[in-house]
N, C-alpha and C. Protein backbone atom coordinates (compact mmCIF):
# COMPACT_ATOMS: atom_id res chain seq x y z
N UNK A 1 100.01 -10.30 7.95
CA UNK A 1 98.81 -11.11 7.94
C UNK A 1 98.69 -11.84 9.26
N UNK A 2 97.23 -11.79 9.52
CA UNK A 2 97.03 -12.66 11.11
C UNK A 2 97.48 -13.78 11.26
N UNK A 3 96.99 -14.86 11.75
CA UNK A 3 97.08 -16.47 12.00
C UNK A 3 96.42 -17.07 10.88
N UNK A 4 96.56 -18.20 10.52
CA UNK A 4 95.91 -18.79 9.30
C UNK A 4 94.23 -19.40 10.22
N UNK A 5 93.48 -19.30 8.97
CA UNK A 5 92.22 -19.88 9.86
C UNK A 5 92.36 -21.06 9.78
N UNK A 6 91.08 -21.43 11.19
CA UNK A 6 91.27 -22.82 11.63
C UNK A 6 90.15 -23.47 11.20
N UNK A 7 89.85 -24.57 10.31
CA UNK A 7 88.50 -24.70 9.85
C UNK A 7 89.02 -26.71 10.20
N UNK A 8 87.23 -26.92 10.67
CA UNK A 8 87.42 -28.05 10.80
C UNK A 8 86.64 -28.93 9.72
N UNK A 9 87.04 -30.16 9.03
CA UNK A 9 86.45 -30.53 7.74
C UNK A 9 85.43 -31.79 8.70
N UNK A 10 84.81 -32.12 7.99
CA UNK A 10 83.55 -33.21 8.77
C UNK A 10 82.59 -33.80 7.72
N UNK A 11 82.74 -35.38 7.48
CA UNK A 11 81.59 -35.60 6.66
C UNK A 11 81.33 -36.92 6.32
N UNK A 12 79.74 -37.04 6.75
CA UNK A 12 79.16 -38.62 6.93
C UNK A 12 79.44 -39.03 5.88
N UNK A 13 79.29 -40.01 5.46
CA UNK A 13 79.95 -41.31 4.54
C UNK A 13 78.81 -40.94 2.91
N UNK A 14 77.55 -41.01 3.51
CA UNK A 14 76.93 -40.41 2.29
C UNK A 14 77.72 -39.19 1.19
N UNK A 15 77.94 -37.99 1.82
CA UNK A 15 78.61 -36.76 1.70
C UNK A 15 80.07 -37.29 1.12
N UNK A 16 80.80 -37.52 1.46
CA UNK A 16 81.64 -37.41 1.62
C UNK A 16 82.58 -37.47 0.27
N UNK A 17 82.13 -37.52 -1.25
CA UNK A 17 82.70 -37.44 -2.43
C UNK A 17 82.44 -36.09 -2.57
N UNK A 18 81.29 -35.62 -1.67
CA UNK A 18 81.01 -33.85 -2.05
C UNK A 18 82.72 -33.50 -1.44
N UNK A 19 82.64 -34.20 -0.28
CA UNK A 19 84.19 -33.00 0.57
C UNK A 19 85.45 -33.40 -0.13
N UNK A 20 85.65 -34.42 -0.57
CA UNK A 20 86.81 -34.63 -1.29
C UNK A 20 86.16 -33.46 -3.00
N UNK A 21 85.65 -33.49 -3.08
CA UNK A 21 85.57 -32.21 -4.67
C UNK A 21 85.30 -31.33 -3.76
N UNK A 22 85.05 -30.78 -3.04
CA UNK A 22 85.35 -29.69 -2.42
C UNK A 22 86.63 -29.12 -1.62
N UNK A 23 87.42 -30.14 -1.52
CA UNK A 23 88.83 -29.59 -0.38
C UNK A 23 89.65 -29.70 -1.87
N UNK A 24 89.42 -30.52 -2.97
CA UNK A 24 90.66 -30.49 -4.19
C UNK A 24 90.05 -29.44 -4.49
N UNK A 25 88.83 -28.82 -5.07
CA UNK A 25 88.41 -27.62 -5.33
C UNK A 25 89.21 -26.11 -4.85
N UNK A 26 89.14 -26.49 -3.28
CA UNK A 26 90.05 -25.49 -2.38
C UNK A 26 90.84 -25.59 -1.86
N UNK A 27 91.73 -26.43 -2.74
CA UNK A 27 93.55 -26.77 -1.79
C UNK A 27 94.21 -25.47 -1.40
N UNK A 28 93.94 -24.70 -2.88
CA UNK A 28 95.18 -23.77 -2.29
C UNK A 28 94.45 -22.75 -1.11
N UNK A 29 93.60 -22.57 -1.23
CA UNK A 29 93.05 -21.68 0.08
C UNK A 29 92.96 -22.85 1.35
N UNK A 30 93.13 -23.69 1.12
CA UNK A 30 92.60 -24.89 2.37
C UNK A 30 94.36 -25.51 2.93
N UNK A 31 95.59 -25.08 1.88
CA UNK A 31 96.78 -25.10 2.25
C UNK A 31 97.47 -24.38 3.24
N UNK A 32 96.32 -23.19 3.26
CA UNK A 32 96.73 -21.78 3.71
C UNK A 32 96.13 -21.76 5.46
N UNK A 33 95.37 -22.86 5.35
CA UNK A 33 94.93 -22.53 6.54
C UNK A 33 95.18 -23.93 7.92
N UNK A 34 94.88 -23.76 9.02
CA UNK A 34 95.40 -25.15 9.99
C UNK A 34 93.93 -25.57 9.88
N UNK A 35 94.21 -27.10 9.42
CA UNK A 35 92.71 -27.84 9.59
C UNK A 35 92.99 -29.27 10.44
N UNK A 36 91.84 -29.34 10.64
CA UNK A 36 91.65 -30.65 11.51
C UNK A 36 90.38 -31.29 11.29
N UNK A 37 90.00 -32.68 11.25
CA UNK A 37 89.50 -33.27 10.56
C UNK A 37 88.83 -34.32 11.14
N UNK A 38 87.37 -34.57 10.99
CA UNK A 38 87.46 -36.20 12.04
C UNK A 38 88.21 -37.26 11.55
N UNK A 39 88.32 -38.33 11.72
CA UNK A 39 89.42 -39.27 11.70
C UNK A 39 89.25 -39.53 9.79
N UNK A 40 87.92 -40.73 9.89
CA UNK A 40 87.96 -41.10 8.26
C UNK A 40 87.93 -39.78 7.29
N UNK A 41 87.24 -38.98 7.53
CA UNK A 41 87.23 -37.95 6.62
C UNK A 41 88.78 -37.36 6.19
N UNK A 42 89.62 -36.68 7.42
CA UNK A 42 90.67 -36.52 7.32
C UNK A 42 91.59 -37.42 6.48
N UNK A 43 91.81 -38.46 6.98
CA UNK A 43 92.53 -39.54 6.06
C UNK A 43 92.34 -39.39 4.43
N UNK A 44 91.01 -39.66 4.39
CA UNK A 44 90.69 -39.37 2.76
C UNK A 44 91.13 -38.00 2.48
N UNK A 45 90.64 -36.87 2.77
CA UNK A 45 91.06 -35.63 2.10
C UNK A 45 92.47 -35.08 2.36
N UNK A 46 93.44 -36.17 3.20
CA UNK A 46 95.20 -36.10 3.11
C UNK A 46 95.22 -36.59 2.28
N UNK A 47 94.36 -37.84 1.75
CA UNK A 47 95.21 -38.65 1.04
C UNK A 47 95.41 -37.94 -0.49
N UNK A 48 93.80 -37.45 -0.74
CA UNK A 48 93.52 -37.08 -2.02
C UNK A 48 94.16 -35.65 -2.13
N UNK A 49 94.69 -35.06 -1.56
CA UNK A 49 94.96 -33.69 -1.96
C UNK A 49 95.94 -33.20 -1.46
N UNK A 50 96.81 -34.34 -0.76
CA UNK A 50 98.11 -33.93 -0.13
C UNK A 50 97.99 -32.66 1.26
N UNK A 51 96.90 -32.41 1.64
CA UNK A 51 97.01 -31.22 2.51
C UNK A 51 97.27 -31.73 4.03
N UNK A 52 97.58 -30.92 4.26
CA UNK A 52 98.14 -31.61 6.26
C UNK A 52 97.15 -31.28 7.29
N UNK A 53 96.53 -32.59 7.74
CA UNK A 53 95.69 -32.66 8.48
C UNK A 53 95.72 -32.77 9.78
N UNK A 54 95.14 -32.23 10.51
CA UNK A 54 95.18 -33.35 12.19
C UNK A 54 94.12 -34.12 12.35
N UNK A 55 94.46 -35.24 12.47
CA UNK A 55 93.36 -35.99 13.06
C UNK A 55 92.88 -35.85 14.36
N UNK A 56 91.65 -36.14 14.18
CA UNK A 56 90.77 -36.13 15.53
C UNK A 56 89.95 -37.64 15.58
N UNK A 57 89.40 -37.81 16.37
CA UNK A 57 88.71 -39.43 16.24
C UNK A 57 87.82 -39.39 15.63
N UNK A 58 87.29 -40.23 15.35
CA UNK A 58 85.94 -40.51 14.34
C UNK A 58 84.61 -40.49 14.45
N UNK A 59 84.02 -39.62 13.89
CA UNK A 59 82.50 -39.09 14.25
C UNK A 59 82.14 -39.51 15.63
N UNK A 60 81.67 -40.66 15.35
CA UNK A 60 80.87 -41.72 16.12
C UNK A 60 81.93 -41.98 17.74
N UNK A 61 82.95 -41.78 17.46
CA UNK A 61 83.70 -41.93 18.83
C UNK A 61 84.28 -41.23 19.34
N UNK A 62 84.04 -39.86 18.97
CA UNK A 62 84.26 -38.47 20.07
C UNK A 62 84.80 -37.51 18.78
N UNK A 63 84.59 -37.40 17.81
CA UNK A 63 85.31 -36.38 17.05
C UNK A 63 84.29 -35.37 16.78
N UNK A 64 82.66 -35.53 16.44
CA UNK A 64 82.14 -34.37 16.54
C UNK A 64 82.61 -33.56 17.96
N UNK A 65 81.97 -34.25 18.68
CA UNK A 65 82.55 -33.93 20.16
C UNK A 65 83.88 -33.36 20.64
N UNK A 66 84.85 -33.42 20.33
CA UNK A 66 86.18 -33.20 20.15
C UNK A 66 85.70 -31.58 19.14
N UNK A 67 85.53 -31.72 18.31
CA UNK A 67 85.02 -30.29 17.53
C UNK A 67 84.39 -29.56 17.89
N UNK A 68 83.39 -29.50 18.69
CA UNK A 68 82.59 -28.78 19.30
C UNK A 68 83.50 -28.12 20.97
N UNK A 69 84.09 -29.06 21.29
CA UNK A 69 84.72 -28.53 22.43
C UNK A 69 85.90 -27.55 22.06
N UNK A 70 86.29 -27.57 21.09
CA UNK A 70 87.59 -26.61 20.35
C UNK A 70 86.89 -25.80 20.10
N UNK A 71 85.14 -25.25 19.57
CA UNK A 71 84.83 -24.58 19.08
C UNK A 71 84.45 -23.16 20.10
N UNK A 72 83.90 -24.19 21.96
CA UNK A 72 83.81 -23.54 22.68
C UNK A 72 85.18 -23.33 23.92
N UNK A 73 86.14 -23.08 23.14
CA UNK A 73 87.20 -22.92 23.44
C UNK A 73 88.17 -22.03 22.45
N UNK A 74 87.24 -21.42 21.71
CA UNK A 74 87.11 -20.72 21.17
C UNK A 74 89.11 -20.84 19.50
N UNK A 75 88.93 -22.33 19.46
CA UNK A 75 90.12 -22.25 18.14
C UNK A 75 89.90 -22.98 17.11
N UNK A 76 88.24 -22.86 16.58
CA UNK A 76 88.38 -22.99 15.21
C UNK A 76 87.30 -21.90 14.77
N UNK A 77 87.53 -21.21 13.32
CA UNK A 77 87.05 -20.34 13.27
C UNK A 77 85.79 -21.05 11.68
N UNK A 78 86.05 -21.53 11.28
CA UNK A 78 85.09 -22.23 10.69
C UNK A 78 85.18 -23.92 10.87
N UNK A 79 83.43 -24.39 10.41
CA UNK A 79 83.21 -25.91 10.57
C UNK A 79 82.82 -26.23 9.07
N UNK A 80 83.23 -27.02 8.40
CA UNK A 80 82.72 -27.28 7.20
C UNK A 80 82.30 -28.67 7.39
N UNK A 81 80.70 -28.91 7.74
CA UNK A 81 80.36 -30.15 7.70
C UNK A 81 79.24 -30.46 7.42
N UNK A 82 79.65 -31.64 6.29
CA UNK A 82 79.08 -31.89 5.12
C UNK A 82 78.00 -33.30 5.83
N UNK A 83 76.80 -32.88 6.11
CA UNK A 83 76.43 -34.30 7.47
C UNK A 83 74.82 -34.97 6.54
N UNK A 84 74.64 -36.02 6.90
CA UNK A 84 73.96 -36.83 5.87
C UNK A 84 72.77 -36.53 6.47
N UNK A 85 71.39 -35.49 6.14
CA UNK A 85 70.05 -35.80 6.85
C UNK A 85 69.24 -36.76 6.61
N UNK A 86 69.46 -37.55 5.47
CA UNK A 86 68.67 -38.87 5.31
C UNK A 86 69.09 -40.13 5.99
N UNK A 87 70.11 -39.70 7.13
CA UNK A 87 71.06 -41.14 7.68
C UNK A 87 70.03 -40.74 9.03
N UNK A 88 70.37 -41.62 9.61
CA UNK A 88 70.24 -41.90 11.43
C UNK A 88 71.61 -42.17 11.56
N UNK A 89 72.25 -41.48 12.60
CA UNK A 89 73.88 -41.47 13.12
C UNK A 89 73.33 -42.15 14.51
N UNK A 90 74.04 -42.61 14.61
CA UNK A 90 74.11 -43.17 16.88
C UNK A 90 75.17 -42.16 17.31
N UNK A 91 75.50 -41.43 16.74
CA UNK A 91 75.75 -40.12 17.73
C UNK A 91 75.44 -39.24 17.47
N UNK A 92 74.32 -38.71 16.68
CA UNK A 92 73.28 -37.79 16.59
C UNK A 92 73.44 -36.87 17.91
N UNK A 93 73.24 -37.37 19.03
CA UNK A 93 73.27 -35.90 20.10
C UNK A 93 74.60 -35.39 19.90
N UNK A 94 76.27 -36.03 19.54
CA UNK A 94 77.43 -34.90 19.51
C UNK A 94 76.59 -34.04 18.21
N UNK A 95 76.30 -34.65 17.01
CA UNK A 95 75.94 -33.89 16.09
C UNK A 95 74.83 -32.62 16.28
N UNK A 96 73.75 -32.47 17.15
CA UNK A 96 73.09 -31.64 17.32
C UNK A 96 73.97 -30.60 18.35
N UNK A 97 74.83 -31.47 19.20
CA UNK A 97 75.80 -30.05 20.06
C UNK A 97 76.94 -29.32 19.24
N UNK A 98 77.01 -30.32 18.50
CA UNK A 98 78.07 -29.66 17.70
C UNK A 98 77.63 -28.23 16.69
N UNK A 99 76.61 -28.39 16.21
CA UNK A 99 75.74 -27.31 15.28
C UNK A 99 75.37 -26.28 16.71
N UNK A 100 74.75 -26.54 17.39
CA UNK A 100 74.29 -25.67 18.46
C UNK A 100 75.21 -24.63 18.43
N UNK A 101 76.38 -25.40 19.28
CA UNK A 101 78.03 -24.51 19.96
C UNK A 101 77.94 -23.92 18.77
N UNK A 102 78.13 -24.46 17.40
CA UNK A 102 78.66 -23.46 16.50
C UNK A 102 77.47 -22.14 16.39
N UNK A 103 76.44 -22.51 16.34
CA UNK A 103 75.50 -21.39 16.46
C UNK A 103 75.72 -20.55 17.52
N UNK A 104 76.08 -20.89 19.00
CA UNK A 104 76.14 -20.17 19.98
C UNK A 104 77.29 -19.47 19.99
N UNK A 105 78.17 -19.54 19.44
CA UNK A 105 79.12 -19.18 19.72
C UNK A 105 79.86 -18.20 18.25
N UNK A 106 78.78 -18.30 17.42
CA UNK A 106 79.12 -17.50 16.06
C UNK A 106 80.14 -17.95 15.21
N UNK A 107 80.23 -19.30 15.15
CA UNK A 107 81.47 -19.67 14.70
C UNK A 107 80.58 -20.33 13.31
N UNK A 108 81.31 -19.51 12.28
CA UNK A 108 80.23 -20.27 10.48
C UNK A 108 80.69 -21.80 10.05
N UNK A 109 79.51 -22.05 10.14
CA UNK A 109 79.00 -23.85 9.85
C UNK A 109 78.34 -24.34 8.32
N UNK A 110 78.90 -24.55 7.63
CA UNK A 110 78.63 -24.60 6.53
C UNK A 110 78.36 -26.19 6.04
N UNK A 111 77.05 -26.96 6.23
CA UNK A 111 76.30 -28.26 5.62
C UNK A 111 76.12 -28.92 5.07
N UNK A 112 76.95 -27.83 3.55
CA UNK A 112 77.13 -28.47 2.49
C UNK A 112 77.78 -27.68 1.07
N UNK A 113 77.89 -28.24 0.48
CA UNK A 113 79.17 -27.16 -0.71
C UNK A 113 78.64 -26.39 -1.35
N UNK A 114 77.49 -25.88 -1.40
CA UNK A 114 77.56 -24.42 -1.37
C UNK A 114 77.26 -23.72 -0.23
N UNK A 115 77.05 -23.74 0.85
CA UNK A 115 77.18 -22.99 2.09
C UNK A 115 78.59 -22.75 2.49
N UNK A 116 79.14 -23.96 2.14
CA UNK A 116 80.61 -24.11 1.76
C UNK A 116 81.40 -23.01 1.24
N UNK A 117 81.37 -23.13 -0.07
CA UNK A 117 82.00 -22.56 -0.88
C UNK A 117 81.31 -20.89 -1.02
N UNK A 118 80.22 -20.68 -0.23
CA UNK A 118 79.71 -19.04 -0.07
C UNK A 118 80.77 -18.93 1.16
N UNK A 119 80.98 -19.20 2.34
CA UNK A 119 81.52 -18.73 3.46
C UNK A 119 83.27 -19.05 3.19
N UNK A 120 83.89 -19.98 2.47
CA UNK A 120 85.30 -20.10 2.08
C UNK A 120 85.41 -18.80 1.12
N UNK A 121 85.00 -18.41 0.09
CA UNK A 121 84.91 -17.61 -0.84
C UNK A 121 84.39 -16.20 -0.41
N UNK A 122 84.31 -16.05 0.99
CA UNK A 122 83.73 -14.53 1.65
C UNK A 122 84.85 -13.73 1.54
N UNK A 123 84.20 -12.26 1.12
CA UNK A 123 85.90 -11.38 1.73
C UNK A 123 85.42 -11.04 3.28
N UNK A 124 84.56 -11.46 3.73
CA UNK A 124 84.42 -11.32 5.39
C UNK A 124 85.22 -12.06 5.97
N UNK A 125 85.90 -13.52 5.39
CA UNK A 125 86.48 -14.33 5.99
C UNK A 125 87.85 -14.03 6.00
N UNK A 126 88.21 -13.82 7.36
CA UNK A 126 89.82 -13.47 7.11
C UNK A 126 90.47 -14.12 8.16
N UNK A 127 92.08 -14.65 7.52
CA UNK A 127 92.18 -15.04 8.76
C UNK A 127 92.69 -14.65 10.28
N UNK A 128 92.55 -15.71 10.84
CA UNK A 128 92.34 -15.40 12.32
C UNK A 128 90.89 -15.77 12.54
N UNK A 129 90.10 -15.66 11.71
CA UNK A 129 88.34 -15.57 11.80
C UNK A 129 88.00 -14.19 12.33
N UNK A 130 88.32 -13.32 11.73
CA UNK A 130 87.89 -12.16 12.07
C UNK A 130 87.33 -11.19 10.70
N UNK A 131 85.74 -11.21 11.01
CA UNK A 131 85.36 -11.13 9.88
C UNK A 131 84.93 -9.32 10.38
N UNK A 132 84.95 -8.39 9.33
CA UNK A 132 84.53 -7.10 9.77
C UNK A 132 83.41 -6.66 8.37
N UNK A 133 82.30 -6.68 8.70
CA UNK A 133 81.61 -6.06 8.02
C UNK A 133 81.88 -4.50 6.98
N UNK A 134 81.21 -4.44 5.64
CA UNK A 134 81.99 -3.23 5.23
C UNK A 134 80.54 -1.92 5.53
């Protein structure tokens, strides 16, 4: 088997009871793989589900940003982020580069738990992120 995939977890404060029932939902596939996390989010979904995280900083102070630059550097192979459209963020522009890169760069971005749980639950998804059409 390849490398485990690299998926990064992400999610505004609204969201964010969706990603905790969604990462206990998918521990054991989410055990299996290296994740990294913005700061608060991470914390919570170590805390709640025992899985091993890396932290990255916190939305608002370079962690979308921090995600997006791993993404065009090509080492995470999915983004799972769960982002509030009824909020106004003050870092709204990492958040629009961050979706971009992932668009530009083909890397699957999933908004919310079921975009989620369609692209975790793919047999396209394999790891390494190497998905081969049948």
């Amino acid at each position: 088997m390849g490398a485990p995939l690299r998926i990064a977890l992400i999610a505004h404060d609204a969201p964010k009871t969706d990603m905790l029932e969604w990462a206990r939902w998918n521990r054991e596939l989410l055990s299996r793989a290296t994740l990294y996390a913005t700061k608060h989010t991470g914390e919570l979904v170590a805390a709640d589900t025992g899985l091993r995280i890396e932290l990255l900083l916190s939305g608002p102070q370079g962690g979308d940003a921090q995600v997006a630059a791993m993404i065009t550097r090509r080492e995470i192979d999915l983004v799972v982020f769960f982002w509030d459209p009824l909020a106004t963020q003050a870092h709204a522009s990492d958040v629009r580069s961050l979706i971009r890169l992932a668009v530009l760069h083909d890397v699957g971005i999933a908004c919310n738990r079921r975009s989620a749980d369609l692209m975790i639950s793919s047999p396209l998804l394999r790891a390494g992120g190497v998905a081969v059409a049948p």
